[in-house]
N, C-alpha and C. Protein backbone atom coordinates (compact mmCIF):
# COMPACT_ATOMS: atom_id res chain seq x y z
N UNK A 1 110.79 116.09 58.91
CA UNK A 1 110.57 115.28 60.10
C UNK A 1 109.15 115.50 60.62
N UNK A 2 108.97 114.85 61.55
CA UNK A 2 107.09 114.62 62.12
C UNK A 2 107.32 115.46 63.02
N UNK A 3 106.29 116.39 63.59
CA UNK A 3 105.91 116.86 64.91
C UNK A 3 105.77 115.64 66.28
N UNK A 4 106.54 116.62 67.25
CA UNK A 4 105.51 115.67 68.59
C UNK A 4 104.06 115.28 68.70
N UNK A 5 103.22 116.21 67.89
CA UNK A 5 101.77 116.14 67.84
C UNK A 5 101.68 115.22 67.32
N UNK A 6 102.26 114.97 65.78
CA UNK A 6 101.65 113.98 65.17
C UNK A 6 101.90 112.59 65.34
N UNK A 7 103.49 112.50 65.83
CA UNK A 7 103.79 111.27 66.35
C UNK A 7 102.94 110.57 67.60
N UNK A 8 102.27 111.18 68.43
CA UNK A 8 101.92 111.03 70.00
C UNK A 8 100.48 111.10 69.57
N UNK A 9 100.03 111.51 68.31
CA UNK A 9 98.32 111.35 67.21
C UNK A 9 98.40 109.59 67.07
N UNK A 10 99.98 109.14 65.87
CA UNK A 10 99.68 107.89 65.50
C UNK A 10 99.92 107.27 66.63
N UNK A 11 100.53 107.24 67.49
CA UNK A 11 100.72 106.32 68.64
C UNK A 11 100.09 106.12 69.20
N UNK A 12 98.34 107.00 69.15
CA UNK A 12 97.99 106.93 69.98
C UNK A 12 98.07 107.21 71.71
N UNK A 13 99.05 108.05 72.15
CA UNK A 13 99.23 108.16 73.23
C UNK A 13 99.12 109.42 73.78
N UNK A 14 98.67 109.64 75.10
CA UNK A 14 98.29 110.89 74.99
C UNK A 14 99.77 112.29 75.88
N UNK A 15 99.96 113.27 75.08
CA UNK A 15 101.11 113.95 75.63
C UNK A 15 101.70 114.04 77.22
N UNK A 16 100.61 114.27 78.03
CA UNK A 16 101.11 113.89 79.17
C UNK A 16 102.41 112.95 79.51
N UNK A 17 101.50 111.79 78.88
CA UNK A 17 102.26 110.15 79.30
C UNK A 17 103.45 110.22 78.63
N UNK A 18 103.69 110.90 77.75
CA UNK A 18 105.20 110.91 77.12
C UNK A 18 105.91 111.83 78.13
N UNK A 19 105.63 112.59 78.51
CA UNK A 19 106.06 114.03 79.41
C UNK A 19 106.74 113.02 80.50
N UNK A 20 105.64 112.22 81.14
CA UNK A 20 105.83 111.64 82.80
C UNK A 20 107.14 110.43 82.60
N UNK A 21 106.80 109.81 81.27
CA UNK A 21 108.10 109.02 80.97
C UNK A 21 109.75 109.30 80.40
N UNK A 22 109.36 110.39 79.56
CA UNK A 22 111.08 111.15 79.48
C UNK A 22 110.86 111.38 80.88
N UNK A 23 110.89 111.82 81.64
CA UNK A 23 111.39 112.28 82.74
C UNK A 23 111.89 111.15 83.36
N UNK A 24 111.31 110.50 83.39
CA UNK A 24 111.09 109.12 84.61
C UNK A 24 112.65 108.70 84.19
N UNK A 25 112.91 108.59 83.47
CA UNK A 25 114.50 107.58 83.03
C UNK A 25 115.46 108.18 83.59
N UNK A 26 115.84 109.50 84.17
CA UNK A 26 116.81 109.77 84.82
C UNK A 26 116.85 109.67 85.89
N UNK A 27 117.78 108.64 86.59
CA UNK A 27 117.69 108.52 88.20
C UNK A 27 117.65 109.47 89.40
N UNK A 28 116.75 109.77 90.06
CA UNK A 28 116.70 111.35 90.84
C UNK A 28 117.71 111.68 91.92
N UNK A 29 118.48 110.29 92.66
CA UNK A 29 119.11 110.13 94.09
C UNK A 29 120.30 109.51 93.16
N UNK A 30 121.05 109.52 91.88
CA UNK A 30 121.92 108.97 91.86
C UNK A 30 123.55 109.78 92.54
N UNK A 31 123.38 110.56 92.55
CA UNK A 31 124.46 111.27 93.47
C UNK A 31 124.64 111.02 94.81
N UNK A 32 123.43 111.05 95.32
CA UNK A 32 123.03 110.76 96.98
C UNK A 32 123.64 109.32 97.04
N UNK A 33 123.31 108.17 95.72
CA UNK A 33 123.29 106.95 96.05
C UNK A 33 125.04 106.89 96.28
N UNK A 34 125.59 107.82 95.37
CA UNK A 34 127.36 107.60 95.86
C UNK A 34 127.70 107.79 96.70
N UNK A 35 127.37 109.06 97.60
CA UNK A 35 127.58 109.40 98.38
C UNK A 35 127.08 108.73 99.91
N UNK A 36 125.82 107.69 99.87
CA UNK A 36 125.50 107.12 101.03
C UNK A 36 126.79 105.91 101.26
N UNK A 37 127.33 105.28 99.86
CA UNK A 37 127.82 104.09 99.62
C UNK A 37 129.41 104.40 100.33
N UNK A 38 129.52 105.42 99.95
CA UNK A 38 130.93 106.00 100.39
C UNK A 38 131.04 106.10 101.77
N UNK A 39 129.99 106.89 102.34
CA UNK A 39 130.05 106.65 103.96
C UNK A 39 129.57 105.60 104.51
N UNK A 40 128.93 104.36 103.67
CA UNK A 40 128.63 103.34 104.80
C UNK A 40 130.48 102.71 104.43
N UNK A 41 131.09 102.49 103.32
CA UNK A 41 132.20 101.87 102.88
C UNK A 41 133.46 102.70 104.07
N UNK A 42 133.22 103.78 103.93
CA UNK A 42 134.43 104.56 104.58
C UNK A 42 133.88 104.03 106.13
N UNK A 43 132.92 103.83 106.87
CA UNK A 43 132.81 103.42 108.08
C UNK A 43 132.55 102.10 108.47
N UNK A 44 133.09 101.00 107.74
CA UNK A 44 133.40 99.41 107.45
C UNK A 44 132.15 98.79 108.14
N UNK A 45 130.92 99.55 107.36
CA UNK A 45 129.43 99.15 107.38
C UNK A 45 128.97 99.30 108.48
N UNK A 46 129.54 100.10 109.29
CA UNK A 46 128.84 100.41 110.92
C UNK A 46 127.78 101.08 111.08
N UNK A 47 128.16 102.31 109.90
CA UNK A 47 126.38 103.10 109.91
C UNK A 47 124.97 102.58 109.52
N UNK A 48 124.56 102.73 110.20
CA UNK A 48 123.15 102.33 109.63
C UNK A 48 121.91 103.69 108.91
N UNK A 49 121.20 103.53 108.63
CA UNK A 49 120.36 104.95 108.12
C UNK A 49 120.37 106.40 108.69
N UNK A 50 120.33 105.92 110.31
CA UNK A 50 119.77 107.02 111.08
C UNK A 50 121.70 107.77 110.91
N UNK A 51 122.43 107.34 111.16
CA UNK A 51 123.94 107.37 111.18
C UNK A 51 124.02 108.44 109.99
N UNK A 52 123.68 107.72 109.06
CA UNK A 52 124.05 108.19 107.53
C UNK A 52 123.12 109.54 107.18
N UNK A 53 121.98 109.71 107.54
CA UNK A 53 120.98 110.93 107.57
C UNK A 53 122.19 111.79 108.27
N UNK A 54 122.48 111.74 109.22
CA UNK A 54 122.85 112.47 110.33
C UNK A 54 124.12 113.03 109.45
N UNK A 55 125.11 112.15 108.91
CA UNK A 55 126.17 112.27 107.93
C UNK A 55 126.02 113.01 106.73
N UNK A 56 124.79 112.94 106.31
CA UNK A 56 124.66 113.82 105.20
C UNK A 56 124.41 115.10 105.61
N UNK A 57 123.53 115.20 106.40
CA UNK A 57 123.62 116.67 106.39
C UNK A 57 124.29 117.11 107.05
N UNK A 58 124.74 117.16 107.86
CA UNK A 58 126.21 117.87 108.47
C UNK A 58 126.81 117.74 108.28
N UNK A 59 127.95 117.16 107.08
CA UNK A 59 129.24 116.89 106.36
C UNK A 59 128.96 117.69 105.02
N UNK A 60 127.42 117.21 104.24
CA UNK A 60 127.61 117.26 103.03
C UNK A 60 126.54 118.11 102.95
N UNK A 61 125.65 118.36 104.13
CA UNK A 61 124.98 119.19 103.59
C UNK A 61 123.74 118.90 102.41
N UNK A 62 122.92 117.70 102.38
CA UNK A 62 122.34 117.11 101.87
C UNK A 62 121.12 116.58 102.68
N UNK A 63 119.87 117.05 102.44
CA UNK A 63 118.82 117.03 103.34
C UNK A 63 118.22 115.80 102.60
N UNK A 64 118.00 114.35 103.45
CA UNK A 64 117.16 113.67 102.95
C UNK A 64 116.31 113.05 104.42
N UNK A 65 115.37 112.82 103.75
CA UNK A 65 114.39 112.07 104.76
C UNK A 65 114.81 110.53 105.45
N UNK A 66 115.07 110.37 106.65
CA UNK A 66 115.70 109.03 107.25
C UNK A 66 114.76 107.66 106.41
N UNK A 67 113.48 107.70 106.10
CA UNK A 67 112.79 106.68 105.04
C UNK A 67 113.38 106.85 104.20
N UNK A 68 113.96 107.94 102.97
CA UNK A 68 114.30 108.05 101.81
C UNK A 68 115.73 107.05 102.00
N UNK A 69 116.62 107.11 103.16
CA UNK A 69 117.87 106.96 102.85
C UNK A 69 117.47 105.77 103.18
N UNK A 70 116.67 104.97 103.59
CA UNK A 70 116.67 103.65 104.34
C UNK A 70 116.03 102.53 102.96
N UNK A 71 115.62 103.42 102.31
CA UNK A 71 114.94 102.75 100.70
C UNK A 71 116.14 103.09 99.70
N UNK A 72 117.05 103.73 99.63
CA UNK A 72 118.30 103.70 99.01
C UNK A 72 119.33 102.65 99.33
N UNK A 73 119.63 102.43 100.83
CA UNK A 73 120.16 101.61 101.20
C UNK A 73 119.79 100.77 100.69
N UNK A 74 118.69 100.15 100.79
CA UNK A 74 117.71 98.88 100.46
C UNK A 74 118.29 98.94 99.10
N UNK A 75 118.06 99.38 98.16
CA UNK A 75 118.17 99.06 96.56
C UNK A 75 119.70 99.09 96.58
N UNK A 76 120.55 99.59 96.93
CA UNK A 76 121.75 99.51 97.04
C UNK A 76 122.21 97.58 98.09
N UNK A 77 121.38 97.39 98.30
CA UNK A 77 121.70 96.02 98.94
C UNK A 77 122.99 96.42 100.33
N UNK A 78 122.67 97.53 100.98
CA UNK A 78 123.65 97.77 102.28
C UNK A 78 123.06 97.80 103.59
N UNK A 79 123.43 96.76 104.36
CA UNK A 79 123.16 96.13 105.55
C UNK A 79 124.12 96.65 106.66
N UNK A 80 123.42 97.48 107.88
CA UNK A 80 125.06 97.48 108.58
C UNK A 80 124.96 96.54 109.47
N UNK A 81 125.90 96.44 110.05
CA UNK A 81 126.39 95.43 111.23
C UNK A 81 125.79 95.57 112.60
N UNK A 82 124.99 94.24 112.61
CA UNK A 82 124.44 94.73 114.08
C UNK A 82 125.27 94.43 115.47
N UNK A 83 125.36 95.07 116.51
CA UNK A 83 126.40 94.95 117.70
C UNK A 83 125.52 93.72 118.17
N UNK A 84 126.77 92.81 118.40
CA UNK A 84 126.59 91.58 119.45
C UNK A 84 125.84 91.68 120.52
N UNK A 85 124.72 90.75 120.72
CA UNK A 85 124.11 91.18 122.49
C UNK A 85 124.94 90.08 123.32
N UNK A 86 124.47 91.18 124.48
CA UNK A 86 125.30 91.24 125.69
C UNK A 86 125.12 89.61 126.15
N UNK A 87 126.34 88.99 126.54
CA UNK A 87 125.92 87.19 127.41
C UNK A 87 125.35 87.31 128.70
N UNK A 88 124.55 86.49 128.54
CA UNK A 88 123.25 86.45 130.03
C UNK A 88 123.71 85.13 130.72
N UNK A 89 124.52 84.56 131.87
CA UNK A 89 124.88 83.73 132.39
C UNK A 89 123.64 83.13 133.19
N UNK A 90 123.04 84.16 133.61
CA UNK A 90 122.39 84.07 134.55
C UNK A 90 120.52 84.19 133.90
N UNK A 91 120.24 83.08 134.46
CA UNK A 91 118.92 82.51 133.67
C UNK A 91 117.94 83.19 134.85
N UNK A 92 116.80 83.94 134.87
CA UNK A 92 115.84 84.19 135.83
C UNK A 92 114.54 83.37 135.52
N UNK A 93 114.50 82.63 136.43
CA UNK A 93 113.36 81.90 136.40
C UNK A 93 112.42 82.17 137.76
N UNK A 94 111.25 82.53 137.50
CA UNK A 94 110.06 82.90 138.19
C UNK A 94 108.99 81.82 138.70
């Protein structure tokens, strides 16, 4: 069989870039991603990010950054429910 050297010689490519791409293919948050899906599902989409941060780490014990979980959500396509605003009968005009 060929060496890594020599294969990553004809390919032309340089070792690094093979290094940064095996790696790259395994998803880093796919555990997190079950686990966000589960508590927005188990709370019939009420949580929203800040909710779900708060949920992870004090249930599960899982430290993520409120941006990180809010870009998971996002790729996961989970929206929560926003509360109805309040009816204004009363019009103020100045």
């Amino acid at each position: 069989m060929f060496s890594l050297k020599e294969l990553l010689k004809l390919a032309n490519i340089p070792r690094s870039t093979y290094y940064y791409f095996s790696k790259k293919t395994e998803d880093k948050y796919s555990y997190e991603k079950e686990v966000i899906k589960e508590i927005f599902e188990f709370n019939k989409g009420r949580y929203g990010y800040r909710r779900i941060t708060i949920t992870l780490r004090k249930e599960y014990g899982i430290i993520l950054n409120h941006k990180t979980v809010l870009k998971i959500m996002r790729l996961l396509g989970l929206k929560c429910k926003i509360k109805a605003g309040r009816y204004k009968s009363y019009i103020n005009v100045n």
